[in-house]
PDB file of N, CA and C in Angstrom:
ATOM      1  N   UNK A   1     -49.181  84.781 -73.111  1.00  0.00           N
ATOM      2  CA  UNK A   1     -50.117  85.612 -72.379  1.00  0.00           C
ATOM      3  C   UNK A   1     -51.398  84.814 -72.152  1.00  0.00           C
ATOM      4  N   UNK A   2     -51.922  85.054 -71.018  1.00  0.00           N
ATOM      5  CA  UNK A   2     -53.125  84.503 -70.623  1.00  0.00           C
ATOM      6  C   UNK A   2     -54.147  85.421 -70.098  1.00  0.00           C
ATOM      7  N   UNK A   3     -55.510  85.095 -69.855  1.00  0.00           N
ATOM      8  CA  UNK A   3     -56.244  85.846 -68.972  1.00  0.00           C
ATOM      9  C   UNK A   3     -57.197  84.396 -68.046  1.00  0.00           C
ATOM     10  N   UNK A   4     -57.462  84.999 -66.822  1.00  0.00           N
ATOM     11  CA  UNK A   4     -57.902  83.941 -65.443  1.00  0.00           C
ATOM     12  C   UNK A   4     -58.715  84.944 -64.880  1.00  0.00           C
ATOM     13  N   UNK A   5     -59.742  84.119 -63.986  1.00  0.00           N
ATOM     14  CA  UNK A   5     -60.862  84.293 -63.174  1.00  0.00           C
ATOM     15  C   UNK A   5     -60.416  83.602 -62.293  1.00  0.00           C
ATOM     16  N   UNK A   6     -60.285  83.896 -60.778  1.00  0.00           N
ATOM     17  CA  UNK A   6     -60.138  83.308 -59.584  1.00  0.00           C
ATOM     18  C   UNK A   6     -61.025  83.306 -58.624  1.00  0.00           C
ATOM     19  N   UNK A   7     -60.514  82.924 -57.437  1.00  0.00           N
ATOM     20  CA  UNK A   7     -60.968  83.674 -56.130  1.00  0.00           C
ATOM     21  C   UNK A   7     -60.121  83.197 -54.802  1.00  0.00           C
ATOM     22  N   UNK A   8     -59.757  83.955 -54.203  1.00  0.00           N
ATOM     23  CA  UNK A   8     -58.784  83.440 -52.798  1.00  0.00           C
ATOM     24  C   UNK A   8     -59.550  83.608 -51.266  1.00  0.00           C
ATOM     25  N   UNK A   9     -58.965  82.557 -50.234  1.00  0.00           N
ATOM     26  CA  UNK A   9     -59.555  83.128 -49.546  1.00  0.00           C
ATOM     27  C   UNK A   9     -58.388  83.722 -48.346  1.00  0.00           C
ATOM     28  N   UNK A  10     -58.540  84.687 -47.524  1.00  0.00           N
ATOM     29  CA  UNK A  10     -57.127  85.122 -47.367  1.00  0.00           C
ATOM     30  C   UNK A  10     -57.450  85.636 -45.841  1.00  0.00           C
ATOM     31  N   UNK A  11     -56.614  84.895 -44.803  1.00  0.00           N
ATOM     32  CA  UNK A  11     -56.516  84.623 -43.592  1.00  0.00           C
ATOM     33  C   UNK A  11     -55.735  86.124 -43.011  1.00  0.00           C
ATOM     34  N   UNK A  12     -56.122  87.689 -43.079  1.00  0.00           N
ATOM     35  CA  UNK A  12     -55.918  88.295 -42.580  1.00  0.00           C
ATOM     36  C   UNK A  12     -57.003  88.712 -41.703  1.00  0.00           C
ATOM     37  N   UNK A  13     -56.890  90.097 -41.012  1.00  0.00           N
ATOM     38  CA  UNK A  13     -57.849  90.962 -40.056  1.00  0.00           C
ATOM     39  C   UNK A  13     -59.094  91.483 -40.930  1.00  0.00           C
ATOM     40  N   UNK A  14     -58.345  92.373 -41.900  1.00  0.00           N
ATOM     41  CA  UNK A  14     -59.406  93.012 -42.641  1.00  0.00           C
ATOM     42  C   UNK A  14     -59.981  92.064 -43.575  1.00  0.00           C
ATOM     43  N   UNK A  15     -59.800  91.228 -44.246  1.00  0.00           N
ATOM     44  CA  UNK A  15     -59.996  90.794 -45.754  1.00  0.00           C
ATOM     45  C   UNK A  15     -60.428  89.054 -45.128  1.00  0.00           C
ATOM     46  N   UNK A  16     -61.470  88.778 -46.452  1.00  0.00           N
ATOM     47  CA  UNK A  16     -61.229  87.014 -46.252  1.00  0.00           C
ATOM     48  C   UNK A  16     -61.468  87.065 -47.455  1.00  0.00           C
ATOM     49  N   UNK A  17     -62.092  86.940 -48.290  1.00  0.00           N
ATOM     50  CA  UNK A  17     -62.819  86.094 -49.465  1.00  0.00           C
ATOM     51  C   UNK A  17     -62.842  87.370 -50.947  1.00  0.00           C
ATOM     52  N   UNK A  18     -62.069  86.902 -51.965  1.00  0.00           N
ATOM     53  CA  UNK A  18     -61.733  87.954 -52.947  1.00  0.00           C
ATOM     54  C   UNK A  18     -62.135  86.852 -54.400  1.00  0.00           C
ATOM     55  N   UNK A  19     -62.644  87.538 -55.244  1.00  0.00           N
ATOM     56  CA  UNK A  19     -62.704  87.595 -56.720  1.00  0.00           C
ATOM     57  C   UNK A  19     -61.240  88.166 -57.057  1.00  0.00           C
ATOM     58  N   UNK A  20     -60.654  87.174 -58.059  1.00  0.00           N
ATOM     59  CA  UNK A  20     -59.367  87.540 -58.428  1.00  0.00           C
ATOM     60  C   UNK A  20     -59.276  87.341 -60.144  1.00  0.00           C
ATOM     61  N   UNK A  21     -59.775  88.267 -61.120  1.00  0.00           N
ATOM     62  CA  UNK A  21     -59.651  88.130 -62.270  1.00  0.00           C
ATOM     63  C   UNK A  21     -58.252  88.907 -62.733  1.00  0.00           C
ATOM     64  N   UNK A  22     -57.949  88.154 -63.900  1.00  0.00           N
ATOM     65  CA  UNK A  22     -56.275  88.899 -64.185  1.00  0.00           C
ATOM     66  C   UNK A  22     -55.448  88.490 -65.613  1.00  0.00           C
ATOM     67  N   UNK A  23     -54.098  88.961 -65.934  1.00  0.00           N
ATOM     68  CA  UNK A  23     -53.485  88.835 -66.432  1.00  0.00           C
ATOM     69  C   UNK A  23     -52.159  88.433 -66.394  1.00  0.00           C
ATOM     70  N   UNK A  24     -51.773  87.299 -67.244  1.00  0.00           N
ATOM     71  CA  UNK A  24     -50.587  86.954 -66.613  1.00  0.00           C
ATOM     72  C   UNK A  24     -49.604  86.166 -67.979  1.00  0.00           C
ATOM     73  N   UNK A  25     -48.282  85.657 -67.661  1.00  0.00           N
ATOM     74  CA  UNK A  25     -47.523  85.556 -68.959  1.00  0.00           C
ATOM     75  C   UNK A  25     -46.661  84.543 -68.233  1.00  0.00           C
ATOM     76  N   UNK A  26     -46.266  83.739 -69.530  1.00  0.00           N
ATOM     77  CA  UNK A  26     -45.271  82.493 -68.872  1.00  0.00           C
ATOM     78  C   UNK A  26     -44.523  82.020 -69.805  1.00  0.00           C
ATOM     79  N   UNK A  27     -43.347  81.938 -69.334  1.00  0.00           N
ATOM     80  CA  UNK A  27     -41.922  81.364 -70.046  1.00  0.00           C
ATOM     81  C   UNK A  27     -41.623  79.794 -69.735  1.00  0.00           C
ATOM     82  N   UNK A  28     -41.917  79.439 -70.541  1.00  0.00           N
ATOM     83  CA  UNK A  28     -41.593  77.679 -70.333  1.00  0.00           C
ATOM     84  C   UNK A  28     -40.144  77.591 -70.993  1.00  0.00           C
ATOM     85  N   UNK A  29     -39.209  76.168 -70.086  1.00  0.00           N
ATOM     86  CA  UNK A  29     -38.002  75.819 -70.537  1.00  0.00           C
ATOM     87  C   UNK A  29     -38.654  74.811 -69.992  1.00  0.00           C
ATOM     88  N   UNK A  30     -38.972  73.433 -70.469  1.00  0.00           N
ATOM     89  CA  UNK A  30     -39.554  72.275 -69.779  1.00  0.00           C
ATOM     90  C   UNK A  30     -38.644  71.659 -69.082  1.00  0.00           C
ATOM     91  N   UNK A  31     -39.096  71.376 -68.175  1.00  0.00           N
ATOM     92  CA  UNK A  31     -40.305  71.027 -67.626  1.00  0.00           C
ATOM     93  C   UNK A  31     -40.445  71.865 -66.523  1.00  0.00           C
ATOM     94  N   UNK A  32     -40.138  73.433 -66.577  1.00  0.00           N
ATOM     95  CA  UNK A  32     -40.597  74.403 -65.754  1.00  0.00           C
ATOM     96  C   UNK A  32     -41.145  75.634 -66.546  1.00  0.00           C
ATOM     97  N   UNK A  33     -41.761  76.340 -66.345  1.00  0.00           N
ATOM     98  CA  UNK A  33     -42.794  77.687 -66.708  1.00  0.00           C
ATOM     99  C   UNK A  33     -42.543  78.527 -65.316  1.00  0.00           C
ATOM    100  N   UNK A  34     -42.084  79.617 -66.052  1.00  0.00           N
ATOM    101  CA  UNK A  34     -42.073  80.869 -65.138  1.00  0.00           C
ATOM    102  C   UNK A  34     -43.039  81.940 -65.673  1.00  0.00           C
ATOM    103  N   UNK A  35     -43.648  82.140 -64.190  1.00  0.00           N
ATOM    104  CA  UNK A  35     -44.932  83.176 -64.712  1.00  0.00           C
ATOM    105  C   UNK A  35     -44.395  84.303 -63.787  1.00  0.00           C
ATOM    106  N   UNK A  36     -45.777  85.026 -64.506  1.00  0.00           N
ATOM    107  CA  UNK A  36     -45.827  86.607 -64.138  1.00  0.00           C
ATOM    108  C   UNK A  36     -47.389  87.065 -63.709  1.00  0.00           C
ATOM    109  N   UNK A  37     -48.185  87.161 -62.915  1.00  0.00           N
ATOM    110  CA  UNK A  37     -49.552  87.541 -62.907  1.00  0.00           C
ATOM    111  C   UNK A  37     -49.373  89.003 -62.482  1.00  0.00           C
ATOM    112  N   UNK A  38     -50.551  89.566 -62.924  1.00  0.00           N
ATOM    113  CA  UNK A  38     -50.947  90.712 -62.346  1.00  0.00           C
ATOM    114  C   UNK A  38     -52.551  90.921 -62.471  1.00  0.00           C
ATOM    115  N   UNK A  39     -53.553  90.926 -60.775  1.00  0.00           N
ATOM    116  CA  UNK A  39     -54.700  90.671 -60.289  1.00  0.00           C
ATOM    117  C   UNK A  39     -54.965  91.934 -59.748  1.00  0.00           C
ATOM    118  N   UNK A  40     -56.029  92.321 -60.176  1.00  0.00           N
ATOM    119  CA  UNK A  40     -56.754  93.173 -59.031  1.00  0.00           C
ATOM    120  C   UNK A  40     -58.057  92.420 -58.463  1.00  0.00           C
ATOM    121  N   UNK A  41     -57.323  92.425 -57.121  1.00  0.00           N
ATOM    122  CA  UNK A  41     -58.027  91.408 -55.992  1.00  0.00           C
ATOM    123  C   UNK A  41     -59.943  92.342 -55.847  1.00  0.00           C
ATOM    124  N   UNK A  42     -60.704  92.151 -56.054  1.00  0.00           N
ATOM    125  CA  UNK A  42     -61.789  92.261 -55.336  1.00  0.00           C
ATOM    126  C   UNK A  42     -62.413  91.710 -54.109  1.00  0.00           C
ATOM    127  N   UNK A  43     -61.988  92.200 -53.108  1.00  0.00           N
ATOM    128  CA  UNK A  43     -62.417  91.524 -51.635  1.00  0.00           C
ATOM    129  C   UNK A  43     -64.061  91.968 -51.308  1.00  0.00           C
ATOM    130  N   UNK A  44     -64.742  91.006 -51.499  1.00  0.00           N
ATOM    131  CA  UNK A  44     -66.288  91.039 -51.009  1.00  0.00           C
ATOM    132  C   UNK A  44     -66.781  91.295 -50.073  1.00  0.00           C
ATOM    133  N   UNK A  45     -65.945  90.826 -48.774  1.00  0.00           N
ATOM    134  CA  UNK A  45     -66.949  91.371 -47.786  1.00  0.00           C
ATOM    135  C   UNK A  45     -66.417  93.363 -47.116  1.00  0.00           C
ATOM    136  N   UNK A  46     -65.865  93.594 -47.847  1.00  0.00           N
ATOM    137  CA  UNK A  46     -65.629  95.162 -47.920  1.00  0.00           C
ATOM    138  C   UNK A  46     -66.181  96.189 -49.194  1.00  0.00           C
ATOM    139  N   UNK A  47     -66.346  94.809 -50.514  1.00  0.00           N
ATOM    140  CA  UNK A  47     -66.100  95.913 -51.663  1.00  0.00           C
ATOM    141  C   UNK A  47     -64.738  96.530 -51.795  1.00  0.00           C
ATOM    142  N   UNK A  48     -63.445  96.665 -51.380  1.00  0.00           N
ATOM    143  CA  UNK A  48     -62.363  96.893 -51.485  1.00  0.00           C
ATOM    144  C   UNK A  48     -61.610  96.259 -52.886  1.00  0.00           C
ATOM    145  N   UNK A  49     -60.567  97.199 -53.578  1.00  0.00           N
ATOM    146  CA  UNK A  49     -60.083  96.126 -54.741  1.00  0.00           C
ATOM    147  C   UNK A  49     -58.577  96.859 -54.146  1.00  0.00           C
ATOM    148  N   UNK A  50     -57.466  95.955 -54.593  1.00  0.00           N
ATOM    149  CA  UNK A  50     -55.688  96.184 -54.609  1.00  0.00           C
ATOM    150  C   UNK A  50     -55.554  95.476 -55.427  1.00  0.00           C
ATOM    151  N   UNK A  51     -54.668  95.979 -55.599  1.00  0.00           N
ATOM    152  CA  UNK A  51     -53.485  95.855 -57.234  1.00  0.00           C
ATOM    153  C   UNK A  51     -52.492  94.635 -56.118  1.00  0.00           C
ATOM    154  N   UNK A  52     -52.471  93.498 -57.269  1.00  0.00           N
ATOM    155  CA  UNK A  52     -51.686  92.407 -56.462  1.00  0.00           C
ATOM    156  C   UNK A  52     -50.958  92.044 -57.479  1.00  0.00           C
ATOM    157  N   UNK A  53     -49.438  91.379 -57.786  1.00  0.00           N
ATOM    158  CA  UNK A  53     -48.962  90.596 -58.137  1.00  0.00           C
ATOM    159  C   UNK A  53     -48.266  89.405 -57.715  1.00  0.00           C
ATOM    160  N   UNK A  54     -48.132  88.664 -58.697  1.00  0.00           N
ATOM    161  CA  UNK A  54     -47.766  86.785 -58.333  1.00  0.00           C
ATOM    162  C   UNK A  54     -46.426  86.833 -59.431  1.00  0.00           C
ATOM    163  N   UNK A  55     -45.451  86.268 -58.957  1.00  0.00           N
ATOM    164  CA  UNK A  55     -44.857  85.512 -59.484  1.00  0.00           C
ATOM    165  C   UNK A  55     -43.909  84.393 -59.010  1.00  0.00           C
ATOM    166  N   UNK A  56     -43.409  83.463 -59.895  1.00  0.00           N
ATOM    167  CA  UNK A  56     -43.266  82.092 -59.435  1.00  0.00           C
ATOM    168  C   UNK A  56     -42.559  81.233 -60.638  1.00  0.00           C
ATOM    169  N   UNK A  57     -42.864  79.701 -60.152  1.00  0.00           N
ATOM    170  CA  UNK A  57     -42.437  78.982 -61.107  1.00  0.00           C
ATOM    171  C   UNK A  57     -43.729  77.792 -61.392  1.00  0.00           C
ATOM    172  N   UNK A  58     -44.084  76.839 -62.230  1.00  0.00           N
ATOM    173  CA  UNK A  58     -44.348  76.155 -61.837  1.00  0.00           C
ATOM    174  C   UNK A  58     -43.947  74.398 -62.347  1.00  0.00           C
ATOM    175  N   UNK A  59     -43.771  73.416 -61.829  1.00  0.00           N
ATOM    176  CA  UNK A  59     -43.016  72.161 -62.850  1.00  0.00           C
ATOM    177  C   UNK A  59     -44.052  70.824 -63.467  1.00  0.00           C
ATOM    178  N   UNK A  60     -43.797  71.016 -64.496  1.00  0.00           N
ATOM    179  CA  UNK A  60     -44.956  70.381 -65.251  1.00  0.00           C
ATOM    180  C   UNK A  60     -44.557  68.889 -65.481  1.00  0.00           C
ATOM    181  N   UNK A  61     -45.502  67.820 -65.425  1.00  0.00           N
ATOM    182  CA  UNK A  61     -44.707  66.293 -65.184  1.00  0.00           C
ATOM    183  C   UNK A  61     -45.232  65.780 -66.544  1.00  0.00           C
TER     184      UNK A  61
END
């Protein structure tokens, strides 16, 4: 388990630029880690927040 502070910037209509603090968990079998995040995006130039999740892999050298 982890906890992260972000920020994205995100090429839609409504939204560009978000604070992304969160929680997230990862399964390593090396030399790959599979995660799990879960962010609630804060988008700034609305004040708007959504419930976002990530998941993925990532390969570690």
């Amino acid at each position: 388990m982890y906890v992260f502070i972000g920020g994205q910037y995100v090429d839609r209509d409504n939204h560009f630029i978000a604070v992304t603090p969160g929680i997230g968990a990862e399964f390593r079998v090396k030399p790959v880690g599979f995660y799990f995040d879960l962010v609630p995006a804060i988008y700034l130039d609305e004040l708007d927040l959504e419930l976002e999740a990530k998941a993925g892999f990532r390969i570690y050298f």
